[in-house]
Protein backbone atom coordinates (compact mmCIF):
# COMPACT_ATOMS: atom_id res chain seq x y z
CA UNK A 1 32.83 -8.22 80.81
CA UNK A 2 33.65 -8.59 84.58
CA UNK A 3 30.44 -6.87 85.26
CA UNK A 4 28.57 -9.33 83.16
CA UNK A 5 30.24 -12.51 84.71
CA UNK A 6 29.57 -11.10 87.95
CA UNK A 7 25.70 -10.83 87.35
CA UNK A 8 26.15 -14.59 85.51
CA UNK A 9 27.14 -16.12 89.09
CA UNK A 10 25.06 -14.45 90.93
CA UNK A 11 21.57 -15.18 88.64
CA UNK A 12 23.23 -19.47 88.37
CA UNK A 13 23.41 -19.19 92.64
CA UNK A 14 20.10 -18.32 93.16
CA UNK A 15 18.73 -20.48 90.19
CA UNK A 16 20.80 -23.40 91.43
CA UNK A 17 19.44 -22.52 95.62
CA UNK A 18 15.89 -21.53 93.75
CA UNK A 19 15.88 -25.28 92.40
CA UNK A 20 16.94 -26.59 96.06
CA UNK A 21 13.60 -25.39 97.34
CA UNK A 22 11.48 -25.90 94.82
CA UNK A 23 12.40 -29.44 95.08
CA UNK A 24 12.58 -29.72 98.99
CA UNK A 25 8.66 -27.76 98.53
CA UNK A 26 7.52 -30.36 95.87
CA UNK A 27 8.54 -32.94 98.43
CA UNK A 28 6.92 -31.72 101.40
CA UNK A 29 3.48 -31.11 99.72
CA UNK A 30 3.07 -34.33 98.09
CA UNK A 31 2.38 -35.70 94.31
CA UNK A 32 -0.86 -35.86 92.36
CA UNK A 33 -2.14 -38.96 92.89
CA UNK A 34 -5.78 -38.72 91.01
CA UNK A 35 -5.86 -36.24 88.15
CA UNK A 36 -8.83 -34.34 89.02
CA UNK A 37 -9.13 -30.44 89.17
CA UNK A 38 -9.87 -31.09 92.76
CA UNK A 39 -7.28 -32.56 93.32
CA UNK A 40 -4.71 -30.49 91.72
CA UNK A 41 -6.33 -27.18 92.92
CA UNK A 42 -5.72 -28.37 96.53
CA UNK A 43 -1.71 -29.37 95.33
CA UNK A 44 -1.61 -25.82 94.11
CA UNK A 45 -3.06 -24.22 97.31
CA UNK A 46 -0.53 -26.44 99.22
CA UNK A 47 2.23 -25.16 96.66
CA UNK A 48 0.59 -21.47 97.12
CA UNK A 49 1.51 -21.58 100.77
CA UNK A 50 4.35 -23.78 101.57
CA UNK A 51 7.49 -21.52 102.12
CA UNK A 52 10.38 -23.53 100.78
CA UNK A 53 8.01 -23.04 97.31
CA UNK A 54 7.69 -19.55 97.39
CA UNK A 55 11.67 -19.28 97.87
CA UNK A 56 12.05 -20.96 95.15
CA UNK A 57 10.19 -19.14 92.85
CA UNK A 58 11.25 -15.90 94.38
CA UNK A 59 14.72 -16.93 93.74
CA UNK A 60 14.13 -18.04 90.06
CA UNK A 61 12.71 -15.07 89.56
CA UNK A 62 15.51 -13.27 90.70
CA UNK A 63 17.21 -15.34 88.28
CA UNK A 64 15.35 -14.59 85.36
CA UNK A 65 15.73 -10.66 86.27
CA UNK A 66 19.57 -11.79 86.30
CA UNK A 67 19.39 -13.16 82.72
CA UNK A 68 17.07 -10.53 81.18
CA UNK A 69 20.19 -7.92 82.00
CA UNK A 70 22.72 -10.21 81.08
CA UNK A 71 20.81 -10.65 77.70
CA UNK A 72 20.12 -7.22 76.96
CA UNK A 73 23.58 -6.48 77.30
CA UNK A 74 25.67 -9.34 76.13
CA UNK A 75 25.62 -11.55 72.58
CA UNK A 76 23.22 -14.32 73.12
CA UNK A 77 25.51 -16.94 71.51
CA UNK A 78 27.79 -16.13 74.67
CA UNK A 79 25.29 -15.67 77.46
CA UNK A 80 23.20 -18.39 76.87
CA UNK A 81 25.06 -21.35 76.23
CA UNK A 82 26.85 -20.34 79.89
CA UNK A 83 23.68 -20.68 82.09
CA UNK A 84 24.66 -24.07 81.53
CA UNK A 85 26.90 -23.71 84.20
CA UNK A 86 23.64 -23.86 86.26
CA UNK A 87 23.47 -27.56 85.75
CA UNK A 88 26.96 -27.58 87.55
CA UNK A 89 25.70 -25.44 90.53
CA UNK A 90 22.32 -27.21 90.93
CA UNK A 91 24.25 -30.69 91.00
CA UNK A 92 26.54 -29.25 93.57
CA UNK A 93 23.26 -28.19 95.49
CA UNK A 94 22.11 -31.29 95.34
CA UNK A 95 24.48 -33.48 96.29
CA UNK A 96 25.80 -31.18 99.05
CA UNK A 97 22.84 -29.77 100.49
CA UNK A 98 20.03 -32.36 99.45
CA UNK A 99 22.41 -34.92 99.95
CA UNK A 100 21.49 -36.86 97.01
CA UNK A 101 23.70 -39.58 95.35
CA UNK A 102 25.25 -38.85 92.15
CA UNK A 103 27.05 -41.05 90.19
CA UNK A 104 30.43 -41.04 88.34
CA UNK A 105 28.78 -40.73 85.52
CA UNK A 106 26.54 -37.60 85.93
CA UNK A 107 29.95 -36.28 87.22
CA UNK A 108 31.40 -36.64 84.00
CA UNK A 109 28.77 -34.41 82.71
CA UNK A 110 29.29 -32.02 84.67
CA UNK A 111 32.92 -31.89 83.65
CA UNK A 112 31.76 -31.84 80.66
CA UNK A 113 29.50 -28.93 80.64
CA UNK A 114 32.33 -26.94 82.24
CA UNK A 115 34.24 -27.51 79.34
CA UNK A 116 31.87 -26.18 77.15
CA UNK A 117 31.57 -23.29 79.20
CA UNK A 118 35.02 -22.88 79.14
CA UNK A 119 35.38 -22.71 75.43
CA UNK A 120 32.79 -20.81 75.16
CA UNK A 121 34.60 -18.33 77.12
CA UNK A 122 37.62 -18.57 75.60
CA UNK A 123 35.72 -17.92 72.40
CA UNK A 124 34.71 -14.74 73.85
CA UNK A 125 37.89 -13.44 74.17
CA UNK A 126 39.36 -14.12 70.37
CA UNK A 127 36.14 -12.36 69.18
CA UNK A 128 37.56 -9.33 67.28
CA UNK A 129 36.02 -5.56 68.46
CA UNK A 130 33.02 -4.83 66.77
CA UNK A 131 32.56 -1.50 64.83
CA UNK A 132 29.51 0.61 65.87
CA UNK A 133 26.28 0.63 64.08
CA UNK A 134 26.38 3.21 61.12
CA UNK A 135 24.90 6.33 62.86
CA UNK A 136 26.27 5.41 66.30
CA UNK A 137 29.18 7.25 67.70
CA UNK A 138 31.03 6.32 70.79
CA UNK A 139 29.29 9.88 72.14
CA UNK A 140 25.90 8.94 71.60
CA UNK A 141 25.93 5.21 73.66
């Protein structure tokens, strides 16, 4: 369980850091103004090579590798509903390194998601031990 949390934290950090740049990129190489294949082919070639971009997708990546362990080895109904806590890094991020506003309000969504996570959690823990598959035998996993 430790193990899993640990991987948890560090796949939300780099999602939450991943979003950072992707969003500092975006900024630096501009919107679509026209839609026109021209247009967005040069946004992509801008995209292709600005390094706060590639970062950020290296980093969600990494995140994604994070999630495809933790849901390979954990229940789903547990794993999933706690990348949520994402949303509580990336606002941190935000605000801190960004330095964008964010209101009372969006606060109190962040508190709560974290209270979601934490029953979530807690649910985790009254969850009774689960038998082995018929055929399975604790010498064989």
């Amino acid at each position: 369980m430790a193990k899993l949390l640990a991987i948890l934290v560090v796949g939300l950090v780099m999602e939450a850091v991943g979003v950072v740049f992707l969003s500092r990129g975006l900024k630096q190489i501009g919107e679509v103004r026209h839609l026109s294949v021209a247009e967005v082919a040069s946004l992509i070639k801008r995209g292709a090579t600005n390094g706060n971009i590639l970062l950020g997708v290296a980093l969600e990546a990494g995140f994604f590798a994070c999630l495809l362990v933790l849901m390979s080895k954990g229940d789903v109904s547990f794993v999933w509903p706690l990348t949520a806590m994402g949303f509580v890094l990336t606002t941190l991020a935000a605000r801190f390194i960004l330095h964008e506003h964010v209101s009372p309000l969006r606060w109190s969504g962040v508190v709560f998601i974290m209270i979601g996570a934490a029953i979530i959690s807690w649910t985790e823990h009254q969850k009774p031990a689960t038998a082995s598959p018929p055929g399975i035998t604790a010498e064989s996993q």
